[in-house]
C-alpha atoms as a PDB file:
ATOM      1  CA  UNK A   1       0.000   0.000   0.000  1.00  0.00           C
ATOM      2  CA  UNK A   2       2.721   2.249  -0.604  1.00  0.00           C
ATOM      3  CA  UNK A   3       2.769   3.543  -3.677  1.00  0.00           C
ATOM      4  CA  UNK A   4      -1.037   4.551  -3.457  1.00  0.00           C
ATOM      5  CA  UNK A   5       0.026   7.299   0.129  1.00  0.00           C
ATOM      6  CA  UNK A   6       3.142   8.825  -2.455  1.00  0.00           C
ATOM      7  CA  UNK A   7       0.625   9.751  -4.696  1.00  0.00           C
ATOM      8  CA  UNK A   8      -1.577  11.157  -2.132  1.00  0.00           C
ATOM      9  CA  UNK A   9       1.001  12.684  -0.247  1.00  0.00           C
ATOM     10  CA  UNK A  10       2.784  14.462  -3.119  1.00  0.00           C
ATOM     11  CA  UNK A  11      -0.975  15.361  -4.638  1.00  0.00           C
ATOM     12  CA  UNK A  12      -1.865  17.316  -1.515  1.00  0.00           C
ATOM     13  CA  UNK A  13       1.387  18.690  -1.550  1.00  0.00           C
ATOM     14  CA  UNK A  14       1.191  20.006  -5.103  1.00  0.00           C
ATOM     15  CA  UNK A  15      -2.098  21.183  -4.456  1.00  0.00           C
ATOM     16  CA  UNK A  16      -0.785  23.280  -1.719  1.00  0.00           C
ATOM     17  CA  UNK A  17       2.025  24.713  -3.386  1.00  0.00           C
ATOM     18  CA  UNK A  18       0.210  25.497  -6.885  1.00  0.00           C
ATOM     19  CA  UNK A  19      -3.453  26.361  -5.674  1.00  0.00           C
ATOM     20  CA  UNK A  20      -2.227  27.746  -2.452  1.00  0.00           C
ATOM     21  CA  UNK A  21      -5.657  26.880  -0.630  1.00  0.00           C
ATOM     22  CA  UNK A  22      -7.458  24.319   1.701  1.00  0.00           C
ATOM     23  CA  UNK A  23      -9.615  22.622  -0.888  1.00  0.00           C
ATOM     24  CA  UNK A  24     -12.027  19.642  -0.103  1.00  0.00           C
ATOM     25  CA  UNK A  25     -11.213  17.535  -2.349  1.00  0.00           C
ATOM     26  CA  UNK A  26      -7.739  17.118  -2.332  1.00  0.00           C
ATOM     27  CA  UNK A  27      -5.878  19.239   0.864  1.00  0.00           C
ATOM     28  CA  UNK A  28      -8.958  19.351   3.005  1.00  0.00           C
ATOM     29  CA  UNK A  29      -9.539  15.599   2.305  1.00  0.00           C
ATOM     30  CA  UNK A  30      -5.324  14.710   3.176  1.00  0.00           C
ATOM     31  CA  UNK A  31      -5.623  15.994   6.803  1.00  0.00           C
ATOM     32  CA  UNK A  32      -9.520  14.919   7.660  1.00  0.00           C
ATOM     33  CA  UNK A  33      -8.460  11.353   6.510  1.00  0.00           C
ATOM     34  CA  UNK A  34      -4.371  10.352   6.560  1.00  0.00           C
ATOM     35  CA  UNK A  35      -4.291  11.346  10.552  1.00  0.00           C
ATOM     36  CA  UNK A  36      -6.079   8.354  10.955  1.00  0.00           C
ATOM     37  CA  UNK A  37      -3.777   5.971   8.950  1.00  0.00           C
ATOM     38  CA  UNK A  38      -0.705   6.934  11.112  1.00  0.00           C
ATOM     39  CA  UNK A  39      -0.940   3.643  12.943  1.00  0.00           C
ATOM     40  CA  UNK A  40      -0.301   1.496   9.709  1.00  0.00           C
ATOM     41  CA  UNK A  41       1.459   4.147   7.413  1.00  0.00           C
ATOM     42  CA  UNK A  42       3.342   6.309   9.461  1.00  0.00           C
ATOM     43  CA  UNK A  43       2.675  10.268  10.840  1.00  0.00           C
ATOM     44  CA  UNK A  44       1.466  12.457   8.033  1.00  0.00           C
ATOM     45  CA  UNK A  45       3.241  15.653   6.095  1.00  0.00           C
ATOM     46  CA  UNK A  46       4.157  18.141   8.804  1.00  0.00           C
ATOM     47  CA  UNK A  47       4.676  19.827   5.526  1.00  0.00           C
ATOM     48  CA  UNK A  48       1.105  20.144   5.073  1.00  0.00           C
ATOM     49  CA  UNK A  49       0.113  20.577   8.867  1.00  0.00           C
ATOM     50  CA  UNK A  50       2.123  23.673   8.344  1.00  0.00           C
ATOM     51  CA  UNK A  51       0.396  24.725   5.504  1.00  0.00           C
ATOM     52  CA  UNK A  52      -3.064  24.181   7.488  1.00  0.00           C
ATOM     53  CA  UNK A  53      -1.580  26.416  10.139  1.00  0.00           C
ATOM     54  CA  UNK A  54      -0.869  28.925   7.895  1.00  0.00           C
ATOM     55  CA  UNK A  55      -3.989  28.904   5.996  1.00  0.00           C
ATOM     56  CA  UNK A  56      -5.628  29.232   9.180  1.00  0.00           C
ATOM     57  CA  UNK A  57      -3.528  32.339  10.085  1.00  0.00           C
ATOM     58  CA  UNK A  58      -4.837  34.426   6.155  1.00  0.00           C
ATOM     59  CA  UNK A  59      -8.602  33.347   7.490  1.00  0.00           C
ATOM     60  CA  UNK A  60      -7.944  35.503  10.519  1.00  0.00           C
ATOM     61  CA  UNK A  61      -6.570  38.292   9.186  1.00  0.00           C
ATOM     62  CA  UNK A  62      -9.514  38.755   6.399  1.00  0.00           C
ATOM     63  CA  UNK A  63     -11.628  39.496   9.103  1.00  0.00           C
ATOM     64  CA  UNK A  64     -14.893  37.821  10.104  1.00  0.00           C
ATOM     65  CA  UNK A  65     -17.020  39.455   7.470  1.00  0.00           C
ATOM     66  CA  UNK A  66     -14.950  38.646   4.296  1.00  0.00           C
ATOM     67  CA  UNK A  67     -15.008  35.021   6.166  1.00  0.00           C
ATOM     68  CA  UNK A  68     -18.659  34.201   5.809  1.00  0.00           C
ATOM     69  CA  UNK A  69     -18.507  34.561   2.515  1.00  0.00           C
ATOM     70  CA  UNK A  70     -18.777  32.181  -0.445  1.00  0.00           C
ATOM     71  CA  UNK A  71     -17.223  28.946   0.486  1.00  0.00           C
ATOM     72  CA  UNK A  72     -14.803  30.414   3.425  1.00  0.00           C
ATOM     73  CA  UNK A  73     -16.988  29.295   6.168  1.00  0.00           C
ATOM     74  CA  UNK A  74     -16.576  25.196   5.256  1.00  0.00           C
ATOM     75  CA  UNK A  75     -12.794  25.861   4.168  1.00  0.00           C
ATOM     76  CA  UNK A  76     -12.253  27.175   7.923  1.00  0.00           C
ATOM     77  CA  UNK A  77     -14.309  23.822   9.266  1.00  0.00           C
ATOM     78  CA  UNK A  78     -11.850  21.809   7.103  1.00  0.00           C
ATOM     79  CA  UNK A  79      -9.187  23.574   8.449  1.00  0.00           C
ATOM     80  CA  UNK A  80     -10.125  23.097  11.710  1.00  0.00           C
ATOM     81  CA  UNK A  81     -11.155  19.241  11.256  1.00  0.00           C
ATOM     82  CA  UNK A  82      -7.754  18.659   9.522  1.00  0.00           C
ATOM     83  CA  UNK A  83      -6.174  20.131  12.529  1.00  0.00           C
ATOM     84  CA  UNK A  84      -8.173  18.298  14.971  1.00  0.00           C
ATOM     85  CA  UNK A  85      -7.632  15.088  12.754  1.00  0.00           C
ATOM     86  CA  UNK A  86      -4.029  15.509  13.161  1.00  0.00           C
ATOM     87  CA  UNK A  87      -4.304  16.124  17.721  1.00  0.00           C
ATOM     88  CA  UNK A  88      -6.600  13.283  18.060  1.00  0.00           C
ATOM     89  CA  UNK A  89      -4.193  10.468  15.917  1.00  0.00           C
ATOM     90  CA  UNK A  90      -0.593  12.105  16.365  1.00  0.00           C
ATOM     91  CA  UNK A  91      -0.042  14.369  19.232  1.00  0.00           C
ATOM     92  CA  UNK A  92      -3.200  12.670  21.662  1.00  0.00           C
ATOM     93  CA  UNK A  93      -3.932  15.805  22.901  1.00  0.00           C
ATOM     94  CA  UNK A  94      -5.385  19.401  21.683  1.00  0.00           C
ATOM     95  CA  UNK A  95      -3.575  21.597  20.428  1.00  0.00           C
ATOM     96  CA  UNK A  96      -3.715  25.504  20.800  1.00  0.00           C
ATOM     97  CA  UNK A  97      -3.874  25.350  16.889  1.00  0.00           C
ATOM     98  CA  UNK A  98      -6.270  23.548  16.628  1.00  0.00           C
ATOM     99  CA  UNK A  99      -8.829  25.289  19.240  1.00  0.00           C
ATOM    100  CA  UNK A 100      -7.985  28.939  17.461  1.00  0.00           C
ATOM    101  CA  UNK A 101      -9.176  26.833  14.539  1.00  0.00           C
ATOM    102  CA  UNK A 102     -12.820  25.876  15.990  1.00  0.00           C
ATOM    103  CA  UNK A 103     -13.126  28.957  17.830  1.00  0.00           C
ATOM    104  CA  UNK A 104     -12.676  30.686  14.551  1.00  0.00           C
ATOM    105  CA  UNK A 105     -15.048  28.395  12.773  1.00  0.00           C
ATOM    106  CA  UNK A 106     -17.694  29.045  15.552  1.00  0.00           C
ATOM    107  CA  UNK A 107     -18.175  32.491  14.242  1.00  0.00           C
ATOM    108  CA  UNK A 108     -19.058  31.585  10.925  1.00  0.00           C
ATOM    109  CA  UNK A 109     -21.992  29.642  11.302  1.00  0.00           C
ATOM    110  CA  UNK A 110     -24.772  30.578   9.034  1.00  0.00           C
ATOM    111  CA  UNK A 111     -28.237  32.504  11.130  1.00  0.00           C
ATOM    112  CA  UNK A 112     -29.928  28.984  10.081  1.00  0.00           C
ATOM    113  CA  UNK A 113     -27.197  26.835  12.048  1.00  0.00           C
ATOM    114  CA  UNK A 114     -25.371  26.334   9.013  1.00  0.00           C
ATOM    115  CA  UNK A 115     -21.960  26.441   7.258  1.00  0.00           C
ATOM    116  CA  UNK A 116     -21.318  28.836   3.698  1.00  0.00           C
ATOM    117  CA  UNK A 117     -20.350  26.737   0.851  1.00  0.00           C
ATOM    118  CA  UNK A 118     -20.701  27.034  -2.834  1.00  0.00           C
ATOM    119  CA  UNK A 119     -23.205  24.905  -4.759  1.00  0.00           C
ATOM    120  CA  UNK A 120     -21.592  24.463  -8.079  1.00  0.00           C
ATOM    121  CA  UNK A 121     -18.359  21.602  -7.426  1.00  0.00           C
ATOM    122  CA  UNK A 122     -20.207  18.086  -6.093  1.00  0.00           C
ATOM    123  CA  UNK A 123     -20.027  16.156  -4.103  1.00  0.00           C
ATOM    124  CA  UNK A 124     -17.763  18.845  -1.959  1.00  0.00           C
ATOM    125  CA  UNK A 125     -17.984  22.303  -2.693  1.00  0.00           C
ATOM    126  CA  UNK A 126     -21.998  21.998  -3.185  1.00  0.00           C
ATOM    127  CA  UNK A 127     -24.262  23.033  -0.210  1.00  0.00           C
ATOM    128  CA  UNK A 128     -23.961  24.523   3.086  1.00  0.00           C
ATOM    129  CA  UNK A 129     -25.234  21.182   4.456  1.00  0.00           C
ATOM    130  CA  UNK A 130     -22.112  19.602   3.874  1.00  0.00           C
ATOM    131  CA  UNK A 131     -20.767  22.576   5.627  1.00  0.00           C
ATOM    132  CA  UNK A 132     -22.386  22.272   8.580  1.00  0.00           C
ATOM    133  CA  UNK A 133     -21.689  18.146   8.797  1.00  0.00           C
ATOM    134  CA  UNK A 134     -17.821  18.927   8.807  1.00  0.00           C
ATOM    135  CA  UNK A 135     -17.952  21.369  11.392  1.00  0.00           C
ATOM    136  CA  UNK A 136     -19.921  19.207  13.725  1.00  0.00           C
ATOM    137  CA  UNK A 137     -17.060  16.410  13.165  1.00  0.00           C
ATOM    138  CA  UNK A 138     -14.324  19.030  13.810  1.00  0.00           C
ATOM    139  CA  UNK A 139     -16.544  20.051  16.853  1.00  0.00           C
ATOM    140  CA  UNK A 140     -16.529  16.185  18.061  1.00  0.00           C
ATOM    141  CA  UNK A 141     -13.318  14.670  17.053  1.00  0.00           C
ATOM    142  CA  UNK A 142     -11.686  15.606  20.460  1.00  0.00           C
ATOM    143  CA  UNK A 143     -14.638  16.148  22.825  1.00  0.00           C
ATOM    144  CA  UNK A 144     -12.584  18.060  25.219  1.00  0.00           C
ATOM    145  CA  UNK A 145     -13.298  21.235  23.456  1.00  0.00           C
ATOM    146  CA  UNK A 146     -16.622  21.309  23.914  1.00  0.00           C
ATOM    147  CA  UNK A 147     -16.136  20.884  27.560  1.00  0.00           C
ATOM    148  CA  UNK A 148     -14.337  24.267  27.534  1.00  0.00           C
ATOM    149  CA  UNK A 149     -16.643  26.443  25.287  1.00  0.00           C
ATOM    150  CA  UNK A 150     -17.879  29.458  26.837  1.00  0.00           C
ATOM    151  CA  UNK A 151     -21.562  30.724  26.586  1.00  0.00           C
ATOM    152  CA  UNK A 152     -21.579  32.111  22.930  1.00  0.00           C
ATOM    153  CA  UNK A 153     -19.686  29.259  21.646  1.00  0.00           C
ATOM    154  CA  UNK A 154     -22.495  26.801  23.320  1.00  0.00           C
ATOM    155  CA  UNK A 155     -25.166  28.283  21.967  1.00  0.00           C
ATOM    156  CA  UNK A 156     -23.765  28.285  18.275  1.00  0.00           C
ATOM    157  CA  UNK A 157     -22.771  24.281  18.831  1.00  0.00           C
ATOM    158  CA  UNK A 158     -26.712  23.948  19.896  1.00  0.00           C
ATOM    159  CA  UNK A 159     -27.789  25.741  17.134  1.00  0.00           C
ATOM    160  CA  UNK A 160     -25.242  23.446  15.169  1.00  0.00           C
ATOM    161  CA  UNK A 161     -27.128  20.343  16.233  1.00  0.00           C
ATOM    162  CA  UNK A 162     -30.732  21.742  15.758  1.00  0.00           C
ATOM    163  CA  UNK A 163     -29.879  22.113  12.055  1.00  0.00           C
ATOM    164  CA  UNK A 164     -28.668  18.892  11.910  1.00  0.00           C
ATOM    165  CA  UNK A 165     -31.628  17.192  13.860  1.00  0.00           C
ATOM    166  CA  UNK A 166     -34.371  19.179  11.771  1.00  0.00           C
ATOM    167  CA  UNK A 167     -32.818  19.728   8.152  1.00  0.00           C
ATOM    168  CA  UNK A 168     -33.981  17.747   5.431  1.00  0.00           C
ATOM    169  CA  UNK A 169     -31.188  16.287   3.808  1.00  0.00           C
ATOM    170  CA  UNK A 170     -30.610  17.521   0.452  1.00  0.00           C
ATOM    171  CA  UNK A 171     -30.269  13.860  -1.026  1.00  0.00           C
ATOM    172  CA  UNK A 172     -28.907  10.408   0.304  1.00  0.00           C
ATOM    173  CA  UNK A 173     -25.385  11.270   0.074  1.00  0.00           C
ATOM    174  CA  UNK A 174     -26.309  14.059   2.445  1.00  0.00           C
ATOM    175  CA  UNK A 175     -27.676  11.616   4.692  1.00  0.00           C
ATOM    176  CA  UNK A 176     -24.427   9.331   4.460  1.00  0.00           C
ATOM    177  CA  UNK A 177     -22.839  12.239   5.799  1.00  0.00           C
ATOM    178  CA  UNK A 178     -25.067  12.967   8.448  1.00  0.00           C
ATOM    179  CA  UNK A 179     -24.699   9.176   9.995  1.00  0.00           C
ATOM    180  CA  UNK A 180     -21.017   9.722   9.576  1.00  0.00           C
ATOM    181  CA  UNK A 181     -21.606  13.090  11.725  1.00  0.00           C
ATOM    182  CA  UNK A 182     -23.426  11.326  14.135  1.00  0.00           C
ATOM    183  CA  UNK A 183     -21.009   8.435  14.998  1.00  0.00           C
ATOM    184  CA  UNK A 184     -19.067  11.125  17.324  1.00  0.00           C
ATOM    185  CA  UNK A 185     -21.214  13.816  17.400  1.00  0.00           C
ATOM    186  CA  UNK A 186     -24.024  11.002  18.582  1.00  0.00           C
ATOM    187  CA  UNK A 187     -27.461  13.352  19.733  1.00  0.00           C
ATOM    188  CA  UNK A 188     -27.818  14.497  16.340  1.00  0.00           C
ATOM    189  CA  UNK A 189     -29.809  11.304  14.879  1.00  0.00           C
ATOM    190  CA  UNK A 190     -32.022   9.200  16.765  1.00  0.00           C
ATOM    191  CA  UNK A 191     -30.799   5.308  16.715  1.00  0.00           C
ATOM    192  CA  UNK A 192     -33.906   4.639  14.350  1.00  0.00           C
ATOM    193  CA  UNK A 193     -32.519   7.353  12.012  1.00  0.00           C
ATOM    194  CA  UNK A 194     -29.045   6.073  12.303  1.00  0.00           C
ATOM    195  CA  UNK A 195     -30.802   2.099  11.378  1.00  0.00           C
ATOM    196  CA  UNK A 196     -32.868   3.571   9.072  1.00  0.00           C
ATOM    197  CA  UNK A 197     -29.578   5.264   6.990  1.00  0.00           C
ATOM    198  CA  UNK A 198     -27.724   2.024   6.966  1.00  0.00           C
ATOM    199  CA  UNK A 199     -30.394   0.341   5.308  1.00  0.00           C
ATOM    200  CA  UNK A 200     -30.604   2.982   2.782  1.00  0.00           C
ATOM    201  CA  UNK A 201     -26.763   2.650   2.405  1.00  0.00           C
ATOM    202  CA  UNK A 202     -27.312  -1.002   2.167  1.00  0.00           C
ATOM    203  CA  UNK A 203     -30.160  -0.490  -0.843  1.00  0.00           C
ATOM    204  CA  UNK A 204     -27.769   1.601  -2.731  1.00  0.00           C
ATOM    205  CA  UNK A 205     -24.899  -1.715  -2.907  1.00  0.00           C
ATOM    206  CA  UNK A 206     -24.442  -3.288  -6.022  1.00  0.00           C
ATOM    207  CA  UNK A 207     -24.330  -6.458  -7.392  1.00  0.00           C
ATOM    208  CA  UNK A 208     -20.345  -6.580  -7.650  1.00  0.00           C
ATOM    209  CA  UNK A 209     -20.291  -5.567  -4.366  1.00  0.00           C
ATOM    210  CA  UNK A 210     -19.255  -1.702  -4.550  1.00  0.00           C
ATOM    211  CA  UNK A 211     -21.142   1.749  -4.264  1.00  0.00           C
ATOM    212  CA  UNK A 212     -21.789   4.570  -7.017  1.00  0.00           C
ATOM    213  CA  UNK A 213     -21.740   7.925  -5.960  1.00  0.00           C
ATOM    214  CA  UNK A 214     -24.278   8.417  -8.855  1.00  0.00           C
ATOM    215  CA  UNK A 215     -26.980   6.662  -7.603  1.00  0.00           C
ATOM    216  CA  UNK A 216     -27.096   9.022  -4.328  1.00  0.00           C
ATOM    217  CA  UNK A 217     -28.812  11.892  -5.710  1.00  0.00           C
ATOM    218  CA  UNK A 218     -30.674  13.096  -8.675  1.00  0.00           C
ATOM    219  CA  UNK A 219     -28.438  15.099 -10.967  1.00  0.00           C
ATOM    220  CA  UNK A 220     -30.631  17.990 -10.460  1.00  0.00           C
ATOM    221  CA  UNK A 221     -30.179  17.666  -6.964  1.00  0.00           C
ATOM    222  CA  UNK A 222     -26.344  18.636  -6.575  1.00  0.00           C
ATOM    223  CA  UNK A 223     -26.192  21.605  -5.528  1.00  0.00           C
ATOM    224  CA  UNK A 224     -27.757  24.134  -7.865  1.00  0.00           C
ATOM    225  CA  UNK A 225     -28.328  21.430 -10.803  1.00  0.00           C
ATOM    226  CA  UNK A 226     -25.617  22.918 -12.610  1.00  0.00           C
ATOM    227  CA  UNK A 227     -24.178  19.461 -13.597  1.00  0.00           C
ATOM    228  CA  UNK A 228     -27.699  18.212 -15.183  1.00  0.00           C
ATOM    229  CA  UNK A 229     -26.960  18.287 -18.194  1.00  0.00           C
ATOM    230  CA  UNK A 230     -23.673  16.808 -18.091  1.00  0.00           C
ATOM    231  CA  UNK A 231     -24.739  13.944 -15.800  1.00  0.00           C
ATOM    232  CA  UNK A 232     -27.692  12.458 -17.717  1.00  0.00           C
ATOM    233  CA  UNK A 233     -25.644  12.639 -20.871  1.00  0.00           C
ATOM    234  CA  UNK A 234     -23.364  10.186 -19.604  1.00  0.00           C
ATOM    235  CA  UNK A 235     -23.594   6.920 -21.664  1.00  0.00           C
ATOM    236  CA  UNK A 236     -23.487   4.703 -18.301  1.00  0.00           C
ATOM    237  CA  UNK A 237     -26.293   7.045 -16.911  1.00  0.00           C
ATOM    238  CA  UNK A 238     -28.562   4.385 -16.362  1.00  0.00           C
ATOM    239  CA  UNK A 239     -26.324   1.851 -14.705  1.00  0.00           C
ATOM    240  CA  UNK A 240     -23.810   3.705 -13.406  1.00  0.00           C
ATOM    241  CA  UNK A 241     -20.729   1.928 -11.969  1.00  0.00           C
ATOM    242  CA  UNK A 242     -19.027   1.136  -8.839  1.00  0.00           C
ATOM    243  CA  UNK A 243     -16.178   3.800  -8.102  1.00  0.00           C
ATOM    244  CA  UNK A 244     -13.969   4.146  -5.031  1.00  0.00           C
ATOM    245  CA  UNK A 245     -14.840   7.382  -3.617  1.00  0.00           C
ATOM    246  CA  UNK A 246     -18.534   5.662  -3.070  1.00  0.00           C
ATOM    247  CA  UNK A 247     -17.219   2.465  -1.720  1.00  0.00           C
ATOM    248  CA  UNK A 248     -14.917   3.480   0.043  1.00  0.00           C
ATOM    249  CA  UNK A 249     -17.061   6.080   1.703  1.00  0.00           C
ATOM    250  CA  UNK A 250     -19.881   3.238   2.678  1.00  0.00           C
ATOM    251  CA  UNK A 251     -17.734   1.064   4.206  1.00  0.00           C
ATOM    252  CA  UNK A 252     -15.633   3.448   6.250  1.00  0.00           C
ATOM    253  CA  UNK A 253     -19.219   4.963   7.948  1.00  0.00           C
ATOM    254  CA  UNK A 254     -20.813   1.701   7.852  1.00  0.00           C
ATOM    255  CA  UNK A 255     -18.012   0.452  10.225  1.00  0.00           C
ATOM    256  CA  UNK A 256     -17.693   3.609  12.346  1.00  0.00           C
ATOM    257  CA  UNK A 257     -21.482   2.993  13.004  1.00  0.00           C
ATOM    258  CA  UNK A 258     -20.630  -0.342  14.240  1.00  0.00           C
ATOM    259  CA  UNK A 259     -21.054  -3.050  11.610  1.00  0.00           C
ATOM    260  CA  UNK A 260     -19.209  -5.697  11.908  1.00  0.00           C
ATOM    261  CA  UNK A 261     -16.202  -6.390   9.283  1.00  0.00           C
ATOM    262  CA  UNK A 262     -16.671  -9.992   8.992  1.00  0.00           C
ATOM    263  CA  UNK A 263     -20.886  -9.086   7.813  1.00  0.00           C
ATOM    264  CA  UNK A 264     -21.020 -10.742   4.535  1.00  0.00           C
ATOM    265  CA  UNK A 265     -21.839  -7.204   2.893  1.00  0.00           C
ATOM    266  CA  UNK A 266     -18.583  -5.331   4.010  1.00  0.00           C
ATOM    267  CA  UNK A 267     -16.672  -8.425   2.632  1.00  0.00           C
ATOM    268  CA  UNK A 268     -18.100  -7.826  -0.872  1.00  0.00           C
ATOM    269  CA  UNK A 269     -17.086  -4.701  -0.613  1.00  0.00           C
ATOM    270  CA  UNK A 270     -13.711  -5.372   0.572  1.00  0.00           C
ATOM    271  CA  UNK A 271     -13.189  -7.579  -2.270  1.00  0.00           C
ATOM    272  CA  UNK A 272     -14.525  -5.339  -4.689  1.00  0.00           C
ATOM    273  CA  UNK A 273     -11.999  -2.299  -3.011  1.00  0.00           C
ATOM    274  CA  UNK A 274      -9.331  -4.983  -3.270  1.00  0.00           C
ATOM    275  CA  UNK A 275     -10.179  -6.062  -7.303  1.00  0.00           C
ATOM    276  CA  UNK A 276     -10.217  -2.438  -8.649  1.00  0.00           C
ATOM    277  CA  UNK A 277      -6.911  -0.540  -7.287  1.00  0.00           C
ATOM    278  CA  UNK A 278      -5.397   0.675 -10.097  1.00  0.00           C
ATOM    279  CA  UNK A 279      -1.800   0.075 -11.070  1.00  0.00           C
ATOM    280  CA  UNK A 280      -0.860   3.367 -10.500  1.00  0.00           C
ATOM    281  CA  UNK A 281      -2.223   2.789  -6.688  1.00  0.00           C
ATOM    282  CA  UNK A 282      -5.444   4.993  -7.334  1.00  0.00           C
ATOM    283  CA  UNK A 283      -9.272   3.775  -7.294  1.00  0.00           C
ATOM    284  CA  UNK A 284     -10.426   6.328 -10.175  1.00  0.00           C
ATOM    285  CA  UNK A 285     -13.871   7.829  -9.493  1.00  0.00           C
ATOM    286  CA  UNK A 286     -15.666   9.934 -12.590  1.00  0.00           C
ATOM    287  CA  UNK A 287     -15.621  13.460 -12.105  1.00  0.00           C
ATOM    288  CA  UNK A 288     -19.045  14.286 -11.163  1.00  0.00           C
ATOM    289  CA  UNK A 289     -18.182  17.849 -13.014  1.00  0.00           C
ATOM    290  CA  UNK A 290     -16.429  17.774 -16.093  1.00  0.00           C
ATOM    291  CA  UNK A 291     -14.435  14.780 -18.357  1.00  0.00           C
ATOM    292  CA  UNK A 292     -11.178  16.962 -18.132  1.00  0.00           C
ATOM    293  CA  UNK A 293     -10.191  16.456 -14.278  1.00  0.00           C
ATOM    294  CA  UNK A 294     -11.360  13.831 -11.999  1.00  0.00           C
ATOM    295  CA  UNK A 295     -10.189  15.404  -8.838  1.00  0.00           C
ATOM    296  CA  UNK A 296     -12.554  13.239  -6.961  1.00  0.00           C
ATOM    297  CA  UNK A 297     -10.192  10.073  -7.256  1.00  0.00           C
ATOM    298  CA  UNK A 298      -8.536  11.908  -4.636  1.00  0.00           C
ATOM    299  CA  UNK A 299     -10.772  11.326  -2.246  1.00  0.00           C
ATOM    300  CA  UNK A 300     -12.045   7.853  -4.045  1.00  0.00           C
ATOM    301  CA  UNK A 301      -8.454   6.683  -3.085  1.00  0.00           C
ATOM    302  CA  UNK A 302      -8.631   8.019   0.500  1.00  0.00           C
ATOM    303  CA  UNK A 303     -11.747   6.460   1.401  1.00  0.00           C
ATOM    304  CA  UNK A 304     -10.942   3.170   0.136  1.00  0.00           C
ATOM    305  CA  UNK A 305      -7.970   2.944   2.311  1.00  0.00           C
ATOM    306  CA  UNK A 306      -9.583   4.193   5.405  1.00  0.00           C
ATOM    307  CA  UNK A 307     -12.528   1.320   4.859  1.00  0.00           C
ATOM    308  CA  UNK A 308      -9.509  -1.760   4.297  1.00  0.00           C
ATOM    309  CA  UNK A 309      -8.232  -0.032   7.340  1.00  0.00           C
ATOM    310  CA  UNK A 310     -11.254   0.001   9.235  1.00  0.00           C
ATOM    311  CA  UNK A 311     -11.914  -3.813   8.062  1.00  0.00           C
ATOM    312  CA  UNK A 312      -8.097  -4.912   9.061  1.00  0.00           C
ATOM    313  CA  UNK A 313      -7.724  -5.524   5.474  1.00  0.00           C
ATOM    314  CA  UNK A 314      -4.501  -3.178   4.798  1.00  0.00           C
END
């Protein structure tokens, strides 16, 4: 499994040194997930903990205005999540970093609980929802920050979960999300809700034993529908798939919500994950956006090895 973290360590890294931002699909999605590997693969970039640090320390001198607007707000909550990540699997213990980072975050929220995004880049960078579910993991990730908060800060985490509880998610990969959310942050979804979106994960499974990210939401339905078009005229639009990012995804949440590896249905998967690495160490995932970059196999090759990680299958 090496040859798979060299392309995802030097891919964040060129990110961050071309692009020069936290972005969710490929820097954001390096610290919220490789912290978590360090047992099996080592400690992650300090490189791009540094960077994070940094990135954090632009955000506060914009200014809290300038900060709630477009998709700032869930770039901070990645920043912060990334830099919680990184306390909870490599130093054990919070870091002063990483609490400017959610007390920073805190005074973005949204006045309907929310966190700004943009709604034109699925599955990422397309609706505050998404927003608000990675702020509420950077909020739970090391509980002992919200046994600190004072009274402003408490009453923006409450509003936090309110959202959560009462917002219709936007489509089911929204409500993927929201079980992943509520495996740590755990009063947000009842445990019928919780049963009720691991069936619904289950339904979506397909006969080889993977998970398309196209079959989670109506095209119309990411974010502003500005990928229609592009979606339905897709030749596999019927019978979309398996891709990693999907698979991956499922069975990383379906184990943090406590099924069982050895369940018939996560070995499918597993053997599926296992069957489609590419050579060059990547699961590709189609571009939910456009046919010239599939920036989404980032993540699709993340997710895969946190789920063989979570099923002892590394």
């Amino acid at each position: 499994m090496g040859l798979e973290i060299t392309i995802s360590e030097k891919g964040a890294l060129a990110w961050a040194q071309t692009r020069k931002c936290v972005a969710c699909h490929t820097t954001g999605t390096y610290l919220q997930m490789r912290p978590a590997l360090t047992p099996v693969l080592g400690k992650p970039s300090e490189e791009m903990r540094s960077f994070f640090v940094e990135e954090l320390k632009k955000s506060r001198e914009l200014g809290i205005e300038a900060l709630k607007t477009g998709i700032r707000p869930t770039q901070v909550a990645y920043i912060a999540q990334g830099l919680v990540e990184w306390d909870a699997h490599v130093n054990g213990t919070l870091s002063d970093d990483a609490r400017d980072a959610l007390s920073l975050m805190l005074k973005l929220q949204s006045e309907d609980g929310s966190w700004g995004n943009t709604d034109c880049w699925p599955p990422f960078e397309s609706s505050s929802y998404q927003g608000a579910t990675i702020a509420a993991l950077a909020l739970s990730t090391v509980p002992g920050f919200l046994n600190e908060m004072n009274q402003d800060q408490t009453a923006v985490v409450a509003q936090l979960k309110t959202y959560l509880q009462k917002k219709e998610p936007p489509h089911d990969y929204a409500r993927v999300l929201l079980l992943w959310t509520a495996t740590r942050m755990t009063d947000v979804m009842t445990d019928r809700q919780k049963q009720q979106t691991i069936e619904m994960l289950w339904s979506h499974q397909r006969e080889d034993g993977g998970w398309s990210i196209r079959t989670f939401s109506s095209p119309e339905a990411w974010g502003g529908g500005h990928r229609a078009k592009k979606l339905r005229a897709e030749p596999e639009f019927e019978d979309p798939p398996s891709d990693g990012h999907q698979t991956g995804l499922a069975v990383f949440i379906l184990r943090e919500a406590g099924v069982p590896a050895d369940d018939e249905r996560i070995q499918r998967a597993v053997k599926w994950l296992k069957s489609n690495q590419r050579q060059s160490g990547r699961w590709w995932t189609r571009s939910l956006n456009t046919d010239n970059f599939h920036f989404i196999t980032y993540s699709g090759t993340f997710y895969p090895l946190l789920a063989l990680h979570r099923c002892n299958a590394l």
